[in-house]
Protein backbone atom coordinates (compact mmCIF):
# COMPACT_ATOMS: atom_id res chain seq x y z
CA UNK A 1 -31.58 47.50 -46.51
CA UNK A 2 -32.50 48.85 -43.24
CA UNK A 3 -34.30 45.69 -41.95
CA UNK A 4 -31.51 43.51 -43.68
CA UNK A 5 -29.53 45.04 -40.72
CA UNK A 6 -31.32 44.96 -37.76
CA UNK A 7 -31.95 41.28 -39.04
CA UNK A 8 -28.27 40.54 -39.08
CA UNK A 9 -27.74 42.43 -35.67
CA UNK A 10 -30.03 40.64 -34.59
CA UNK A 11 -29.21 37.68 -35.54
CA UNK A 12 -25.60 37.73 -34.28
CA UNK A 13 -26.54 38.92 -30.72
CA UNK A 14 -29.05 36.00 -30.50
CA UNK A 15 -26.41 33.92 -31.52
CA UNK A 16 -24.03 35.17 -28.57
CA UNK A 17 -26.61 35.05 -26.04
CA UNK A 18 -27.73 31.09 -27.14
CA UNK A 19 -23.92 30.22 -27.41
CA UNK A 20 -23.60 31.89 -23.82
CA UNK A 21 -26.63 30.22 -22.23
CA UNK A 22 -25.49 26.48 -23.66
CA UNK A 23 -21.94 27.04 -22.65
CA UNK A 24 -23.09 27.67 -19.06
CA UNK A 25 -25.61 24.52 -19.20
CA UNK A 26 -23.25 22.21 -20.73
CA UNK A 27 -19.78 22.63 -22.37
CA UNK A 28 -21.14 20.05 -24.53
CA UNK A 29 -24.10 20.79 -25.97
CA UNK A 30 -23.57 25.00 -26.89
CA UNK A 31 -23.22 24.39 -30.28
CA UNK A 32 -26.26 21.39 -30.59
CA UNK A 33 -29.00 23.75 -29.05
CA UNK A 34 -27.66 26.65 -30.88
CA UNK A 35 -28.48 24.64 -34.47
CA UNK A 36 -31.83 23.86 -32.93
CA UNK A 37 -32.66 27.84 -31.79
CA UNK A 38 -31.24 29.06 -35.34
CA UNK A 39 -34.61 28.44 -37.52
CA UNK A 40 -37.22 30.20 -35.08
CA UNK A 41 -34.74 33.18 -34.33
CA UNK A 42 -34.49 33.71 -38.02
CA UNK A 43 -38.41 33.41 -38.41
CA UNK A 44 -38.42 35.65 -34.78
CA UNK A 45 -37.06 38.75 -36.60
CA UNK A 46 -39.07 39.94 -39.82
CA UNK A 47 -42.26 38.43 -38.04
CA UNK A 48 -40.94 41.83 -34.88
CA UNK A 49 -40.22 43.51 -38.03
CA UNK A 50 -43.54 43.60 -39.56
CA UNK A 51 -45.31 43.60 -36.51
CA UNK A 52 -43.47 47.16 -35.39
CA UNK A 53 -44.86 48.48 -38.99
CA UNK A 54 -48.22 47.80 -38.28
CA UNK A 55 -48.50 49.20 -34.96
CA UNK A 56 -46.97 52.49 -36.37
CA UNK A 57 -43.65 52.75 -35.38
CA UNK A 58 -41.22 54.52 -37.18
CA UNK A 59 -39.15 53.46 -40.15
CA UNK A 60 -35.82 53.75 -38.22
CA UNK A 61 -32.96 51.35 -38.60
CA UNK A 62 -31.75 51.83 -35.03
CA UNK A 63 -35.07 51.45 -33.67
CA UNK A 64 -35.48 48.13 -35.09
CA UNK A 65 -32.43 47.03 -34.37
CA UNK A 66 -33.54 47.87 -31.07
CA UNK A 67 -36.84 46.22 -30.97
CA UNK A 68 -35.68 43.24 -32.69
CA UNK A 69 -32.53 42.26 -30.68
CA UNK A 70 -34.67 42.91 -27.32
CA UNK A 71 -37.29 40.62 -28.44
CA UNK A 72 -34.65 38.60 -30.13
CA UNK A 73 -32.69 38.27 -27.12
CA UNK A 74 -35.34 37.70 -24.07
CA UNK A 75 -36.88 35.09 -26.92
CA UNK A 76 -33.68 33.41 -26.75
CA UNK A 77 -33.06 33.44 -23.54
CA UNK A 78 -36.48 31.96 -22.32
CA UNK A 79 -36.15 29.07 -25.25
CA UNK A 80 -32.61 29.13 -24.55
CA UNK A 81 -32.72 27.94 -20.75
CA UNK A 82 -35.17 25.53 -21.55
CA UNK A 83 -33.73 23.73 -24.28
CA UNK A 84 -30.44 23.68 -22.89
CA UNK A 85 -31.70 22.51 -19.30
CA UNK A 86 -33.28 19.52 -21.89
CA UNK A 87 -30.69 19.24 -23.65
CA UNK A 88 -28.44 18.72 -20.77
CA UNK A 89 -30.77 16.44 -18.59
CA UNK A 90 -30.45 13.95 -21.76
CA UNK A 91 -27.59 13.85 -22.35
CA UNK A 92 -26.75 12.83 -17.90
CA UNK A 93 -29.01 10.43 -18.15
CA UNK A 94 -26.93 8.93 -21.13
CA UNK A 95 -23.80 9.11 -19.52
CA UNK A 96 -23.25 7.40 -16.32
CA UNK A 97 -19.71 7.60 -14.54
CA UNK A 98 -17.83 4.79 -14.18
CA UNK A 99 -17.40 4.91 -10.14
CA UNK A 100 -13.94 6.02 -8.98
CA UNK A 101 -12.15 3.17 -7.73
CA UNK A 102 -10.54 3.72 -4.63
CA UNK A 103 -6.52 4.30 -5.41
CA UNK A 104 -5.17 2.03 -2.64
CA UNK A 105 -2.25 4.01 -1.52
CA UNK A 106 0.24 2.82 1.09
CA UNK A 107 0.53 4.29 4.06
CA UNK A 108 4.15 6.38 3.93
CA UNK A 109 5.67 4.04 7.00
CA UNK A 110 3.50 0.89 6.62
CA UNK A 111 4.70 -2.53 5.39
CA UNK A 112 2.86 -5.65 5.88
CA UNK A 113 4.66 -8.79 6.55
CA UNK A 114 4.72 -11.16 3.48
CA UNK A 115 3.83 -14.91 3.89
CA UNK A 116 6.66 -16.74 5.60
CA UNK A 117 8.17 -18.72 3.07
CA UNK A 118 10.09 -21.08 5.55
CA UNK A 119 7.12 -21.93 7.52
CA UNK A 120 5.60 -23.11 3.79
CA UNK A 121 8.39 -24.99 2.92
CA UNK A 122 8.25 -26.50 6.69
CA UNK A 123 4.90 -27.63 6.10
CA UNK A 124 5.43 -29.01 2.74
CA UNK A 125 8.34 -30.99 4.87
CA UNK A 126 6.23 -32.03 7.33
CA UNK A 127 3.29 -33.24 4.92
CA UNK A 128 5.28 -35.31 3.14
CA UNK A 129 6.93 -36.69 6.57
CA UNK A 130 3.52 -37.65 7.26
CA UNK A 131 2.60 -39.32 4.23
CA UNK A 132 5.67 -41.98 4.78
CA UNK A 133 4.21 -42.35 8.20
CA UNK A 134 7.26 -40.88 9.67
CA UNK A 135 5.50 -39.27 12.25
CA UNK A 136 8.05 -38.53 14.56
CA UNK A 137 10.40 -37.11 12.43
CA UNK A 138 7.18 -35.12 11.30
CA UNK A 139 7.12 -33.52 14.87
CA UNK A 140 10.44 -32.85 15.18
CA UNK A 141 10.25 -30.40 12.02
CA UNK A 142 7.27 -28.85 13.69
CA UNK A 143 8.63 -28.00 16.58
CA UNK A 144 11.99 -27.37 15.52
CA UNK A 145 10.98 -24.71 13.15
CA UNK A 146 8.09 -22.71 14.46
CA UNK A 147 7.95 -21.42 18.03
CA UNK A 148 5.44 -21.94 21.56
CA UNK A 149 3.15 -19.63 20.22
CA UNK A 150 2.77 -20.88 16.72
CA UNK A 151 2.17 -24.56 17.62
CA UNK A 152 -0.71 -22.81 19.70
CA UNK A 153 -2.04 -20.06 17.69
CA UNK A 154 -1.24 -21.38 14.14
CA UNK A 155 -4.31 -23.88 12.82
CA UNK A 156 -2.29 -25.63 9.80
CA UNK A 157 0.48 -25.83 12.50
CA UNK A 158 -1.41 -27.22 15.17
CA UNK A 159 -3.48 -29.46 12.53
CA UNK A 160 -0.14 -31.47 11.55
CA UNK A 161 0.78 -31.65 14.99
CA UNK A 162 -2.20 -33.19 16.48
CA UNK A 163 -2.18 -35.53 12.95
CA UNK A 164 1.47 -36.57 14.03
CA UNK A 165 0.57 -37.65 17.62
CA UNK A 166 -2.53 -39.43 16.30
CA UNK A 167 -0.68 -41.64 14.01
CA UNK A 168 1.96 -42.63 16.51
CA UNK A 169 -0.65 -43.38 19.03
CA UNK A 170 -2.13 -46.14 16.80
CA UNK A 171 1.62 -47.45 16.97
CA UNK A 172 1.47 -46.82 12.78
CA UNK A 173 4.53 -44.96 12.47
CA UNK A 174 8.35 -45.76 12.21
CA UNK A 175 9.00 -45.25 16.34
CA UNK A 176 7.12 -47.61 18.99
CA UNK A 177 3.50 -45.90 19.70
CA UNK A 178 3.30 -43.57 22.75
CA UNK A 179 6.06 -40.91 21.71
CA UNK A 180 4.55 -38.02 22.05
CA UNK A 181 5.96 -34.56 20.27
CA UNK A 182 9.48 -33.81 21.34
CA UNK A 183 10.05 -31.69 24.40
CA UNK A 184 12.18 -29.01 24.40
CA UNK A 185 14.97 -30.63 26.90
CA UNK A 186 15.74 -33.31 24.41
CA UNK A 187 19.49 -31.88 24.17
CA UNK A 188 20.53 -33.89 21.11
CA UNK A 189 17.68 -33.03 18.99
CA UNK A 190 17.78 -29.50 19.31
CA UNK A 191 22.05 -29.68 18.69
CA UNK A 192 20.98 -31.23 15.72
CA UNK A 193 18.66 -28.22 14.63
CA UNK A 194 21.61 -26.14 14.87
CA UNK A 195 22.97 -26.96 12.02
CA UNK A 196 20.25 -26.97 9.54
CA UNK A 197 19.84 -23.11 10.57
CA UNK A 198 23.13 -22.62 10.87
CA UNK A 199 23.20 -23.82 6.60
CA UNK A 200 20.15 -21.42 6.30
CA UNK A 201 22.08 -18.28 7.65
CA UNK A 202 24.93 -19.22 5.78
CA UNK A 203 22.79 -19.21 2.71
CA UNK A 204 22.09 -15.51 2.83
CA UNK A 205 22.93 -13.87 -0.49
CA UNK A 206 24.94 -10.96 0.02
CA UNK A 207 23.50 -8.89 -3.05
CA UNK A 208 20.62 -6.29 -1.22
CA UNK A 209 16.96 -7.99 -1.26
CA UNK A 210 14.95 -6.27 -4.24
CA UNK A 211 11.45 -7.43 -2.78
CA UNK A 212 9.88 -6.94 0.40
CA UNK A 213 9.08 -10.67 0.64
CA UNK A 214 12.71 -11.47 0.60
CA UNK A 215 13.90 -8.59 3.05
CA UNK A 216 11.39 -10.23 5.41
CA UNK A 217 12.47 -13.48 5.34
CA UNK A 218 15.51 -12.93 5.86
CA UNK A 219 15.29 -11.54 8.60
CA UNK A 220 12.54 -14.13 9.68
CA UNK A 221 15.40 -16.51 9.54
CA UNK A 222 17.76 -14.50 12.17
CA UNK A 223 14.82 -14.65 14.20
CA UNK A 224 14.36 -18.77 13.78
CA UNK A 225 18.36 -18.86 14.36
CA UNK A 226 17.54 -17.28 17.51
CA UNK A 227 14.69 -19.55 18.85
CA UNK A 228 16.69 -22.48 18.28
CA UNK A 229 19.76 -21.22 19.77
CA UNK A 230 17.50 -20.42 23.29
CA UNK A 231 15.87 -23.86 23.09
CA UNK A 232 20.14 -24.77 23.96
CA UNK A 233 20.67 -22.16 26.26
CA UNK A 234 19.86 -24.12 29.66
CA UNK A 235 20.53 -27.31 28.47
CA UNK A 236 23.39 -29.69 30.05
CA UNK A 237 25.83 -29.37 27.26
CA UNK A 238 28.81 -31.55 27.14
CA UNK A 239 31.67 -30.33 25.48
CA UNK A 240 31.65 -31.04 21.66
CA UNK A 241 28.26 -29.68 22.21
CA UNK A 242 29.15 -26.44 23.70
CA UNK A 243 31.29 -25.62 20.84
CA UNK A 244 29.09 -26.76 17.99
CA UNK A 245 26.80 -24.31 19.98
CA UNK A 246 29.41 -21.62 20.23
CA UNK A 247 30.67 -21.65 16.36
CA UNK A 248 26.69 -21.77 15.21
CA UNK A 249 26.30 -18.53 17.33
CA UNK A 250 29.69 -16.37 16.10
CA UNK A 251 28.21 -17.01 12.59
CA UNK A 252 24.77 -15.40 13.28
CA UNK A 253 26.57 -12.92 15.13
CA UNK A 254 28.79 -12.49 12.00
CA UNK A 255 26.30 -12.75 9.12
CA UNK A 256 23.63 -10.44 11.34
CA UNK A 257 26.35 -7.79 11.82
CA UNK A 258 26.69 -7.87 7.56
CA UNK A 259 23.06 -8.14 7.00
CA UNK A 260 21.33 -6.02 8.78
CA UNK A 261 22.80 -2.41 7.26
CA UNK A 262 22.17 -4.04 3.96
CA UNK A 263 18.79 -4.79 4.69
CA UNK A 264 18.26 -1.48 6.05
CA UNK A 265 19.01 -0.07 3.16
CA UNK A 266 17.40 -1.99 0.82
CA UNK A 267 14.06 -1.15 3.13
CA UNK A 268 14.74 2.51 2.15
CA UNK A 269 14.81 1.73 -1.92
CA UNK A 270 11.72 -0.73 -1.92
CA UNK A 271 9.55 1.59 -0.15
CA UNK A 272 10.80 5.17 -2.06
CA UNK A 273 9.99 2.84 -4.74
CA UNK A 274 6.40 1.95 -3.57
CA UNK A 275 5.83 5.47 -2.50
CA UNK A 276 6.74 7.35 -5.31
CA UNK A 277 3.29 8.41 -6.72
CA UNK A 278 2.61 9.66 -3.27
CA UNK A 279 5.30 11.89 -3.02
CA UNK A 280 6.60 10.74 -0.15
CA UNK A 281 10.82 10.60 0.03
CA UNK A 282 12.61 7.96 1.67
CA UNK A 283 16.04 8.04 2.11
CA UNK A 284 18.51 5.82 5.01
CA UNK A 285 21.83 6.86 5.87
CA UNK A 286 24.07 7.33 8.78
CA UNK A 287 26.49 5.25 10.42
CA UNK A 288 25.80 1.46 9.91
CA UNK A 289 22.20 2.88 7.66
CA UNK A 290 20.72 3.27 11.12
CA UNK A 291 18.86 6.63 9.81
CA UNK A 292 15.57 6.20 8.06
CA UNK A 293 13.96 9.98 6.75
CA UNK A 294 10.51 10.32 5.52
CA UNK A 295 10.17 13.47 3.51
CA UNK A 296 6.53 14.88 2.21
CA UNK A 297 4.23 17.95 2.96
CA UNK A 298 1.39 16.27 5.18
CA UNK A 299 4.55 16.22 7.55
CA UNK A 300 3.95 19.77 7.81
CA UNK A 301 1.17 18.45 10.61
CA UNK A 302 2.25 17.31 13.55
CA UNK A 303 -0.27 14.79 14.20
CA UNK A 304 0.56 13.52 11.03
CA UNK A 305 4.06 12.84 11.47
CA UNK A 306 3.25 11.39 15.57
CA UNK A 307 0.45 8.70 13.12
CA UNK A 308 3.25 7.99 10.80
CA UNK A 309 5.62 7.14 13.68
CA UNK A 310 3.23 5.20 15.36
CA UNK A 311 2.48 3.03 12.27
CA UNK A 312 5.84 2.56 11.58
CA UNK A 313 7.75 1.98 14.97
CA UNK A 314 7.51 -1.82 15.01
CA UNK A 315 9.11 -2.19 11.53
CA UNK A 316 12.38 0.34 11.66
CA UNK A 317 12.69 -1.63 15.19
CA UNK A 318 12.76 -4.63 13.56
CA UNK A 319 15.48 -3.59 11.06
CA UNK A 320 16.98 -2.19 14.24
CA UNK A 321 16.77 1.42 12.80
CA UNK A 322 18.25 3.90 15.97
CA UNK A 323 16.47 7.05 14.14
CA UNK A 324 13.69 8.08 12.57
CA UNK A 325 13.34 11.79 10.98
CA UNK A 326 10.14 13.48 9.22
CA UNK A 327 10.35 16.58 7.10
CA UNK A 328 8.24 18.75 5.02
CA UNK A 329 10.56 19.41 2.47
CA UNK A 330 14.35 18.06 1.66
CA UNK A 331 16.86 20.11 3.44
CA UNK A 332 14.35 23.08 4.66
CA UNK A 333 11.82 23.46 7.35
CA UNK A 334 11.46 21.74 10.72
CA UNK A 335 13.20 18.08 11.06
CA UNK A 336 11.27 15.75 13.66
CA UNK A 337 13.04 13.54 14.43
CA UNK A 338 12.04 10.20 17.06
CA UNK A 339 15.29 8.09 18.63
CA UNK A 340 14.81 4.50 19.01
CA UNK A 341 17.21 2.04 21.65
CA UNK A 342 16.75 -1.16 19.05
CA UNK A 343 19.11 -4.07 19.69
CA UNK A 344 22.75 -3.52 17.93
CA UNK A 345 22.98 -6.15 15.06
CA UNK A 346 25.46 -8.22 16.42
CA UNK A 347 22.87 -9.41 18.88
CA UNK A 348 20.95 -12.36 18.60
CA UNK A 349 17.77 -13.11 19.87
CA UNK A 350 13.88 -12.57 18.81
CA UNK A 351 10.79 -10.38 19.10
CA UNK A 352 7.95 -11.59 21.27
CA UNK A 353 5.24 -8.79 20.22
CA UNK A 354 7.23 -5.63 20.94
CA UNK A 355 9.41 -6.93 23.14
CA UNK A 356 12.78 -8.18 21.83
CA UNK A 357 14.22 -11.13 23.63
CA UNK A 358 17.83 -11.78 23.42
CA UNK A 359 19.98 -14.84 23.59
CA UNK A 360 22.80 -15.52 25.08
């Protein structure tokens, strides 16, 4: 009866410790290595038992209890350590992580400029333009709708151009050979432009964009409006010229000066949108939606918030935001807040890199 105890006492402290030592090598694997250390500890105890007999030592319950958990135990914990550390190394070298894939998270004041759906649909134009060897009117499209830069910069651009003036130099195309593309003081031409922009700003939907890629080209268009209105600017006008020039710029003036707060404020939804997970606030208010307020903790840093500002100048400019205001947390803490001198909406004209180049 006596050794029936210290057995059991035994047995349940060995137990504890190999539960202990496999919870600490694996969460896994405590309950596999202590099936596999059950047998031997069992065996471990009357073989202590009978051992402490023979060597004399008294028949005292306590003392084997004693004797056997301490053997018991330091048993366990040497065959313990080892079979976990096994047990463990196995079951590593089973399991292989899937690699974390990189979350690719927006930058709180960063939005990329989608692909300018006008200058697709121009070159669709001017493809087909070229196909029915109407290479002139091919050139006129080109330069027409893309500005000095583009025609230099842009290789699809360019590549159409250069195709143009090749096929009306082999005197293949609907004009005598030797035209060469359209300068920019052919008065008539560009008058003509006017009103195929002037039908694009009219087209406008008034409802808010719900996608970047719309917000951006509508305003792309404003910006189009405005290079063909300066390609008029110093040109000898006559009169019925002068006003189709003057009625195509009150309705830019008109439909920027109703665009431009709704587009501001649709920036503010599509990016609180987009940012969301990151928990980064965007609201736009004020007079006209001229405010744009970034909200979320790294803002507590100040080199965070001069970044973010930095990042994000170029675009709120665009939308012709007049401030820009970073907190740490909605209506608490310290508001930072950056004033910009952006062009008032009514006024037409374009950017040129950071520089914004109006038209009179």
């Amino acid at each position: 009866m006596l050794d029936a105890g210290a057995i059991l006492l035994g047995l349940i402290m060995m137990l504890v410790s190999v539960l202990g030592l496999s919870k600490a090598a694996h969460d896994h694997y405590g309950f596999v290595v202590a099936g596999m250390l059950l047998p031997p500890a069992i065996l471990i105890m009357p073989f202590t038992i009978a051992l402490l007999r023979k060597r004399g030592f008294p028949d005292n319950a306590f003392l084997h209890a004693a004797m056997v958990v301490g053997v018991g135990f330091w048993g366990m914990v040497v065959s313990g350590a080892v079979l976990s550390n096994v047990t463990h190394d196995a079951a590593a070298s089973s399991h292989v992580e899937a690699p974390a894939q990189e979350a690719e998270t927006p930058s709180p004041v960063q939005a990329a400029r989608p692909t300018n759906v006008i200058r697709d649909a121009m070159l669709v134009e001017a493809r087909a333009q070229i196909a029915r060897r109407d290479y002139a009117t091919a050139l006129r499209t080109l330069t027409n709708g893309t500005a000095t830069r583009d025609r230099t910069n842009d290789p699809e651009i360019r590549a159409l151009i250069d195709q143009a003036n090749a096929g009306l130099s082999q005197g293949s195309g609907k004009v005598p050979a030797g035209t060469r593309e359209p300068a920019f003081d052919q008065t008539g031409d560009e008058i003509e432009q006017l009103s195929y922009w002037q039908q694009r700003v009219e087209s406008i939907p008034t409802t808010p964009p719900t996608a970047v890629e719309d917000l951006w080209n509508r305003e792309d268009v404003f910006e189009q409006a405005a290079v063909q209105l300066a390609r008029t600017a110093s040109a000898n006008l006559t009169q019925a010229q002068r006003q189709i020039r003057n009625r195509y710029k009150a309705i830019v003036i008109g439909k920027q000066r109703a665009q431009f707060p709704v587009l501001r404020a649709a920036y503010g939804h599509i990016v609180r949108a987009a940012l969301w997970e990151q928990n980064v606030e965007v609201r736009v208010g004020g007079s006209g939606n001229r405010t744009i307020t970034w909200t979320a903790t790294m803002f507590v840093d100040h080199a965070n918030i001069a970044s973010a500002q930095e990042n994000a100048s170029s675009i709120v400019r665009k939308l012709r935001f007049t401030r820009s205001a970073y907190r740490w947390a909605s209506e608490i803490g310290e508001v930072n807040t950056y004033s910009m001198t952006p062009p008032a909406d009514e006024v037409v004209g374009h950017w040129d890199g950071s520089a914004f180049v109006p038209v009179s």
